[in-house]
N, C-alpha and C. Protein backbone atom coordinates (compact mmCIF):
# COMPACT_ATOMS: atom_id res chain seq x y z
N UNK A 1 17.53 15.85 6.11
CA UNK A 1 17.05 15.29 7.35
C UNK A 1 16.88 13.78 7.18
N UNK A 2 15.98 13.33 8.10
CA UNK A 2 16.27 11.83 8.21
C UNK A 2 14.94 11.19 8.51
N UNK A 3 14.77 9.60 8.15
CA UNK A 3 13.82 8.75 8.39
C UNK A 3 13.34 8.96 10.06
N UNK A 4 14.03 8.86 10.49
CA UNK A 4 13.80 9.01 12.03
C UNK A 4 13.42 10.09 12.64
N UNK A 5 13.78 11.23 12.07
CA UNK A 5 13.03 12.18 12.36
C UNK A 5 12.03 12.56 12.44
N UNK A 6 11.60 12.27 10.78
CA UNK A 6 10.02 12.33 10.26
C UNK A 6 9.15 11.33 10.79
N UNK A 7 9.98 10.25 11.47
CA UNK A 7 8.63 9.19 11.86
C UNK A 7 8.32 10.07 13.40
N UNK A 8 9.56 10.56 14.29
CA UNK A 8 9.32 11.21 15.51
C UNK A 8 8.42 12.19 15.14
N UNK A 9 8.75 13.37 14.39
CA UNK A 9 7.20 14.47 14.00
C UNK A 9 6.11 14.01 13.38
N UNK A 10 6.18 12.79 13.01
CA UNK A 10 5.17 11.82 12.49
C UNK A 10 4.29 11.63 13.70
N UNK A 11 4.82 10.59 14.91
CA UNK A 11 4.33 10.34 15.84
C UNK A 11 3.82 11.48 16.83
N UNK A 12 4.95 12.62 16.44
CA UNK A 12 3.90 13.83 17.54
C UNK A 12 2.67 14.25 16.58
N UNK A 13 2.60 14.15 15.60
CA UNK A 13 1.81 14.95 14.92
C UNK A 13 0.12 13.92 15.38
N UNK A 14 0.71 12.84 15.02
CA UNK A 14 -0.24 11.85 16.10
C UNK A 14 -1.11 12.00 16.83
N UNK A 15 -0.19 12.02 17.78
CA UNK A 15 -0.41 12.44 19.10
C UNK A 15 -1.18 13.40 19.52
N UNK A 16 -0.70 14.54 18.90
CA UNK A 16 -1.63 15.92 18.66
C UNK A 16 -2.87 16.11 18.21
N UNK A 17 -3.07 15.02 17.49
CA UNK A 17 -4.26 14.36 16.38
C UNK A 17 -5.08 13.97 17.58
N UNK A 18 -4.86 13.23 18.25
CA UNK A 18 -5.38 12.67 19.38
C UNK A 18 -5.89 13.04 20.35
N UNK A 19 -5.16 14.44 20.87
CA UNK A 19 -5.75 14.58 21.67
C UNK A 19 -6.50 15.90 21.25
N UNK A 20 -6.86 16.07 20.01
CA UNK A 20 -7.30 16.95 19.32
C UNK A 20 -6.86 18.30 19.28
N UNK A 21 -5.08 18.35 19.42
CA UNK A 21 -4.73 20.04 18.68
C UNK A 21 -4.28 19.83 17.11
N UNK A 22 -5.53 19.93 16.77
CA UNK A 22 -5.23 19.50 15.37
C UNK A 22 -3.81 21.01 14.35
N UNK A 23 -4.31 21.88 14.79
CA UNK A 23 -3.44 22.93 13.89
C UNK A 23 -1.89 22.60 15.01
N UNK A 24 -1.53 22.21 15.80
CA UNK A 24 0.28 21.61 16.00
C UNK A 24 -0.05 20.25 15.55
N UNK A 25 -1.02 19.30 15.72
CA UNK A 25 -0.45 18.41 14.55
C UNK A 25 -0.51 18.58 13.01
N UNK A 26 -0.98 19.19 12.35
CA UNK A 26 -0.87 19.69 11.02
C UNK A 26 0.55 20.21 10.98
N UNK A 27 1.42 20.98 11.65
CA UNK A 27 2.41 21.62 11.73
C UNK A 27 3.32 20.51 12.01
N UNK A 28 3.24 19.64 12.67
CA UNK A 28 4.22 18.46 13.29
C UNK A 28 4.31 16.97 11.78
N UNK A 29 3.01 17.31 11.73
CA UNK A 29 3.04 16.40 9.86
C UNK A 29 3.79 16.97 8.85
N UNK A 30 3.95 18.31 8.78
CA UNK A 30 4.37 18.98 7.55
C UNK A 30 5.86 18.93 7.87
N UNK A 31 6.43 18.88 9.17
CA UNK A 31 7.35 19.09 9.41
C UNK A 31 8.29 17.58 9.03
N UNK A 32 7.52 16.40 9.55
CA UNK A 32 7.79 15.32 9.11
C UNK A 32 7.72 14.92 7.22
N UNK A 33 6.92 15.68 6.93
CA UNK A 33 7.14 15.65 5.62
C UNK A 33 8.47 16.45 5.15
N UNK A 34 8.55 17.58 5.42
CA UNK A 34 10.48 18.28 5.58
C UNK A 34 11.09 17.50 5.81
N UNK A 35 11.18 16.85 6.75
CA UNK A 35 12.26 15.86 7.05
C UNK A 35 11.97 14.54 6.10
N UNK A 36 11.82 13.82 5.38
CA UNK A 36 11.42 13.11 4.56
C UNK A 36 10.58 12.90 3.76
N UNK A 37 10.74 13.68 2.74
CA UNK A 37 9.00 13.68 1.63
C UNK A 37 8.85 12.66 1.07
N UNK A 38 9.42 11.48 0.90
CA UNK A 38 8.92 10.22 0.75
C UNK A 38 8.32 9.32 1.63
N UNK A 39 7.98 9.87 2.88
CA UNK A 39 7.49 9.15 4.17
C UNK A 39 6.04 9.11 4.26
N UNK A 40 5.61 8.26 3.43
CA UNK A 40 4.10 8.42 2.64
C UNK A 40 3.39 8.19 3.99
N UNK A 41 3.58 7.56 5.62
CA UNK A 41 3.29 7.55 6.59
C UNK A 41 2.52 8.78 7.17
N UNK A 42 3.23 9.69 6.96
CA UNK A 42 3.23 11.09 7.74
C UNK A 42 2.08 11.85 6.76
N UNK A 43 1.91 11.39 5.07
CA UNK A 43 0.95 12.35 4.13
C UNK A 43 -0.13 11.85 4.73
N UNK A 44 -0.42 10.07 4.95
CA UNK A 44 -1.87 10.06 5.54
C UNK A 44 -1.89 10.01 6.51
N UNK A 45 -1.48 10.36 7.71
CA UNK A 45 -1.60 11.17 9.07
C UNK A 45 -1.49 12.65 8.58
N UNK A 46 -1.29 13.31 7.49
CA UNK A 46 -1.76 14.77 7.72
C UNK A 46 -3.11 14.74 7.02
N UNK A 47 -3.62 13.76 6.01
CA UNK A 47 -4.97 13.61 5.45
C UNK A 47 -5.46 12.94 6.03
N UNK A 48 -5.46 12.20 7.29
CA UNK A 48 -6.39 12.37 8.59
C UNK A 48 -7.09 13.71 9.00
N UNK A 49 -6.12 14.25 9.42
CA UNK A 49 -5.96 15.98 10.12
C UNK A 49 -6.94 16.43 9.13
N UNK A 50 -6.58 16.85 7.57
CA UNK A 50 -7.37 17.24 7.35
C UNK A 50 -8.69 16.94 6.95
N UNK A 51 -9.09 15.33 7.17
CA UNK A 51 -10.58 15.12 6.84
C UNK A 51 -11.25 15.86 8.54
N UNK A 52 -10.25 15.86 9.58
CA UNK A 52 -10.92 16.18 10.81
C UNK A 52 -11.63 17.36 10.44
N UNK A 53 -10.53 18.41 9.97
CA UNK A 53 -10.97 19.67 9.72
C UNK A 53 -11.60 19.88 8.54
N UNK A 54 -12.26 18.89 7.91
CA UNK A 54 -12.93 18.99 6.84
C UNK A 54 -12.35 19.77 5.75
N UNK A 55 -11.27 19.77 5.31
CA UNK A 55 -10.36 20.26 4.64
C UNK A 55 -10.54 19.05 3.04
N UNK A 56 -11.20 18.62 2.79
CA UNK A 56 -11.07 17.16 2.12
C UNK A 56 -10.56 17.20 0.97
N UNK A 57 -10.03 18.56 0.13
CA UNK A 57 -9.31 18.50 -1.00
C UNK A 57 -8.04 18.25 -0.77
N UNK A 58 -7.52 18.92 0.38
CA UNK A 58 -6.17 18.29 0.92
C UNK A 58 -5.96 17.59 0.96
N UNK A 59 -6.94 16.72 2.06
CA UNK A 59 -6.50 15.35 2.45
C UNK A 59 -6.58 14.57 1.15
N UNK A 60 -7.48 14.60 -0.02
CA UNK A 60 -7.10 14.27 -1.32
C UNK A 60 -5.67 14.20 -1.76
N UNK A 61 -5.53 15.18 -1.82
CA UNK A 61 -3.85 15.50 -2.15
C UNK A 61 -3.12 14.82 -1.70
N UNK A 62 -2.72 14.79 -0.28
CA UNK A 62 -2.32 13.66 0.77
C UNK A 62 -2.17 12.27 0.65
N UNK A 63 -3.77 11.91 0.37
CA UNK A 63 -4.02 10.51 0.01
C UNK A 63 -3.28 10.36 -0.98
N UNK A 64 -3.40 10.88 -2.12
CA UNK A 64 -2.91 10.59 -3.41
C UNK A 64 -1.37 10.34 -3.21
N UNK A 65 -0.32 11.85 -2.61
CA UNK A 65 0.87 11.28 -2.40
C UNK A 65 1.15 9.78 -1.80
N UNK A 66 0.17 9.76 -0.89
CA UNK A 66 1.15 8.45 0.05
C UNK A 66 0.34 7.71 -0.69
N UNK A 67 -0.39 7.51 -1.42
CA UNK A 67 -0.58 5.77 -2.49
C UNK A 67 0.20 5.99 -3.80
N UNK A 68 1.38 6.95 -3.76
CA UNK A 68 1.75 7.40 -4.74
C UNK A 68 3.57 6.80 -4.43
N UNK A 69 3.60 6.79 -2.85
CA UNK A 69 4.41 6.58 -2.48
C UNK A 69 4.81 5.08 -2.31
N UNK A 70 3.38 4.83 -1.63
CA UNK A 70 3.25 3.16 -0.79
C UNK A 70 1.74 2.85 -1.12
N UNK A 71 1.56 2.24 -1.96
CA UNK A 71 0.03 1.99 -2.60
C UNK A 71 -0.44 0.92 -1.66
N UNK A 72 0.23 -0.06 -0.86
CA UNK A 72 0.35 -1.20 -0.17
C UNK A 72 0.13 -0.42 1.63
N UNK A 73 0.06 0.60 1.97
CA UNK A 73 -0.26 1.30 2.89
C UNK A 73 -1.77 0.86 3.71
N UNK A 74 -1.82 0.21 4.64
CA UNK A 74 -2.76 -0.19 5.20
C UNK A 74 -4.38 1.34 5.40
N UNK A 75 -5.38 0.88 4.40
CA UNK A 75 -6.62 1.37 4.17
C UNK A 75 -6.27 3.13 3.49
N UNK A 76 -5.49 2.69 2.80
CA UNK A 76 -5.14 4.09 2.02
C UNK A 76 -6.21 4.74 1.28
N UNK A 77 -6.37 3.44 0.75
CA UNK A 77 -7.36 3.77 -0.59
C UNK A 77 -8.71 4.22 -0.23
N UNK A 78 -9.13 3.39 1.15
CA UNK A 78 -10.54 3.71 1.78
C UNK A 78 -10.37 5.69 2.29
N UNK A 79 -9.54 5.94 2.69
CA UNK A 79 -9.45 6.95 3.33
C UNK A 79 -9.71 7.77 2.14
N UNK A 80 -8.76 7.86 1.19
CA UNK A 80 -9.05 8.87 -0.17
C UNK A 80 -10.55 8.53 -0.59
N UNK A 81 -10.75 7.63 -0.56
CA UNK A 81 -12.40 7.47 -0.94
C UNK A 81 -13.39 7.96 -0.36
N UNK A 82 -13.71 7.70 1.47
CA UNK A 82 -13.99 8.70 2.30
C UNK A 82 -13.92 9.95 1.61
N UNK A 83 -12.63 10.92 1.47
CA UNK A 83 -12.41 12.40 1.20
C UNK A 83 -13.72 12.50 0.19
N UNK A 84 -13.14 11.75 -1.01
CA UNK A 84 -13.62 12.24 -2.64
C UNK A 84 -15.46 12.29 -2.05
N UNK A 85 -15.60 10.91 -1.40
CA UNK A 85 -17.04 10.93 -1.11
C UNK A 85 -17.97 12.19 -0.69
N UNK A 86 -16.66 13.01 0.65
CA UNK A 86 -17.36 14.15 0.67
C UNK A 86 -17.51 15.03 -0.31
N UNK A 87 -16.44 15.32 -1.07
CA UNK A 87 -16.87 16.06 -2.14
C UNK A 87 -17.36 15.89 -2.96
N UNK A 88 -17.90 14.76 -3.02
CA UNK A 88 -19.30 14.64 -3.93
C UNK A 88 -18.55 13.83 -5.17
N UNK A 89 -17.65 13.30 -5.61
CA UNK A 89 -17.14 12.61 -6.35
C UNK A 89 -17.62 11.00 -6.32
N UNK A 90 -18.02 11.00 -6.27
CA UNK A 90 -19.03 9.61 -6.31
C UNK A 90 -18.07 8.37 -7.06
N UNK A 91 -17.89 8.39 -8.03
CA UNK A 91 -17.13 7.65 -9.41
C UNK A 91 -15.71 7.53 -8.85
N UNK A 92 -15.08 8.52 -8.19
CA UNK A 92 -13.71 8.44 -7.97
C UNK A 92 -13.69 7.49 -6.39
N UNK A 93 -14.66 7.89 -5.84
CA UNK A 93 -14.69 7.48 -4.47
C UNK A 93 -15.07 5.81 -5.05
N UNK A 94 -15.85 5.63 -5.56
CA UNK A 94 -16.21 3.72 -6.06
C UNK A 94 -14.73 3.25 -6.42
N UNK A 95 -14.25 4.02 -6.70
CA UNK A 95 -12.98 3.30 -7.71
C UNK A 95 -11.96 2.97 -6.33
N UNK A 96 -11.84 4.07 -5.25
CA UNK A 96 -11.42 3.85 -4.48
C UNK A 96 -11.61 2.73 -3.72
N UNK A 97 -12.87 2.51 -3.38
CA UNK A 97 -13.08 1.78 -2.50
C UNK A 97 -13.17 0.03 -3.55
N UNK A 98 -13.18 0.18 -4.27
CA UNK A 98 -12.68 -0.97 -5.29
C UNK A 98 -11.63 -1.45 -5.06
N UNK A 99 -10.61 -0.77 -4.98
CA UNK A 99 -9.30 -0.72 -4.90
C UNK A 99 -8.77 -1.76 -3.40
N UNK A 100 -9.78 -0.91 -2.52
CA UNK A 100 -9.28 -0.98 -1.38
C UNK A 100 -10.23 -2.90 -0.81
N UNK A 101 -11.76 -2.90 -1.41
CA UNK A 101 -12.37 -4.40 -1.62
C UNK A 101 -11.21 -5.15 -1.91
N UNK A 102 -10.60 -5.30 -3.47
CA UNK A 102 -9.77 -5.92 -4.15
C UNK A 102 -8.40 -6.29 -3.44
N UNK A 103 -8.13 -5.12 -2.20
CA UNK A 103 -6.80 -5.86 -1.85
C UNK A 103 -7.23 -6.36 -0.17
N UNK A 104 -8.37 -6.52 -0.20
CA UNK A 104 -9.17 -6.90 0.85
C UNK A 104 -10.19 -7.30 0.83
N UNK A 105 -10.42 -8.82 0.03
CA UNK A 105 -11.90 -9.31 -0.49
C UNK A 105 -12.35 -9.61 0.71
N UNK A 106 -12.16 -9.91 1.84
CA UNK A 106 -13.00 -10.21 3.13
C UNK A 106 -13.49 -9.49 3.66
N UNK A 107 -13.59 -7.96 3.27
CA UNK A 107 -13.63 -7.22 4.52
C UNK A 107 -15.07 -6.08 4.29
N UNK A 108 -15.96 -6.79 4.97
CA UNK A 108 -17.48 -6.40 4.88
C UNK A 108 -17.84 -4.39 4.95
N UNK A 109 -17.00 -3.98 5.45
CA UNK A 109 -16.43 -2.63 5.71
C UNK A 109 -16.32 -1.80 4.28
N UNK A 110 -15.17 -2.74 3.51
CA UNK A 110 -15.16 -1.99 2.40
C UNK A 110 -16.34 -2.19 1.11
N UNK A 111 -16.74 -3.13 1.39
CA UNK A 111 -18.21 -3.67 0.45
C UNK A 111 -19.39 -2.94 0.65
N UNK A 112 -19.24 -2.35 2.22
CA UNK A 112 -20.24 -1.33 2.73
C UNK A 112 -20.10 -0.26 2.07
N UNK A 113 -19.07 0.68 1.85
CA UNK A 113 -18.29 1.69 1.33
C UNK A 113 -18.93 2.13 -0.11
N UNK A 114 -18.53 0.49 -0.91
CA UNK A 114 -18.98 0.65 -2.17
C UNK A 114 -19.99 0.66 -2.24
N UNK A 115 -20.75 0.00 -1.98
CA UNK A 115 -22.44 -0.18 -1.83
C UNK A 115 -23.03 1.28 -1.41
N UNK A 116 -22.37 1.79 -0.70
CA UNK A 116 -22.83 3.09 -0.12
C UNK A 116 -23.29 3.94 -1.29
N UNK A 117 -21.78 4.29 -1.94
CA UNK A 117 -21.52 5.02 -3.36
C UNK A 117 -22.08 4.94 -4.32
N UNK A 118 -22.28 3.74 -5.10
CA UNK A 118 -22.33 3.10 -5.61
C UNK A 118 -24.13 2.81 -6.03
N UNK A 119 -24.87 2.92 -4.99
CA UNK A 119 -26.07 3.49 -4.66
C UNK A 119 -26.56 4.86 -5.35
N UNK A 120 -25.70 5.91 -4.91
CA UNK A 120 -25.36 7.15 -5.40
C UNK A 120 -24.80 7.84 -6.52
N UNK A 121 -24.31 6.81 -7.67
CA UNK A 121 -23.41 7.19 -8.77
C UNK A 121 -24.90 6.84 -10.02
């Protein structure tokens, strides 16, 4: 299959996200992942989905592919950090959000993040 495809089931999966049918967008992500498993786009739009559904080992998983894919992925790192946070990973979630400070020293958001954790570790 093809780039274009996976960004189209990408974008429905979106969409679906949106207007909250989360189980056809879970199905519309995975499908975009079929059609291109290097489309690190579509892993964190399905580890969206699943922090919705509180699924957060997934969306772990997720995260991990697409910074695995595209480490340069706009707030990748915050999102996997989020996950780990819920699960109580404290240490992994700091590192994250380190990550995500460091390629974004301005941004009061991610300083919050760490500070949050970081508090907690």
């Amino acid at each position: 299959m093809s780039r274009q495809q996976a960004e189209q089931y990408c974008q429905r999966g979106r969409d679906q996200a949106d207007m909250n049918q989360l189980d056809p967008a879970l199905t519309s992500l995975g499908m975009a992942i079929q059609a291109d498993p290097e489309y690190a786009e579509a892993y964190a739009a399905r580890g969206r989905v699943f922090v919705r559904r509180q699924m957060y080992a997934q969306a772990v998983d997720d995260f991990t592919r697409a910074i695995e894919l595209d480490p340069d992925l706009p707030g990748i790192h915050a999102l996997r950090g989020d996950a780990l946070r819920e699960l109580g990973h404290m240490q992994a979630a700091a590192a994250d959000y380190s990550e995500a400070l460091r390629r974004h020293p301005d941004s009061e958001y991610y300083r919050s993040l760490l500070d949050q954790v970081s508090d907690n570790t």
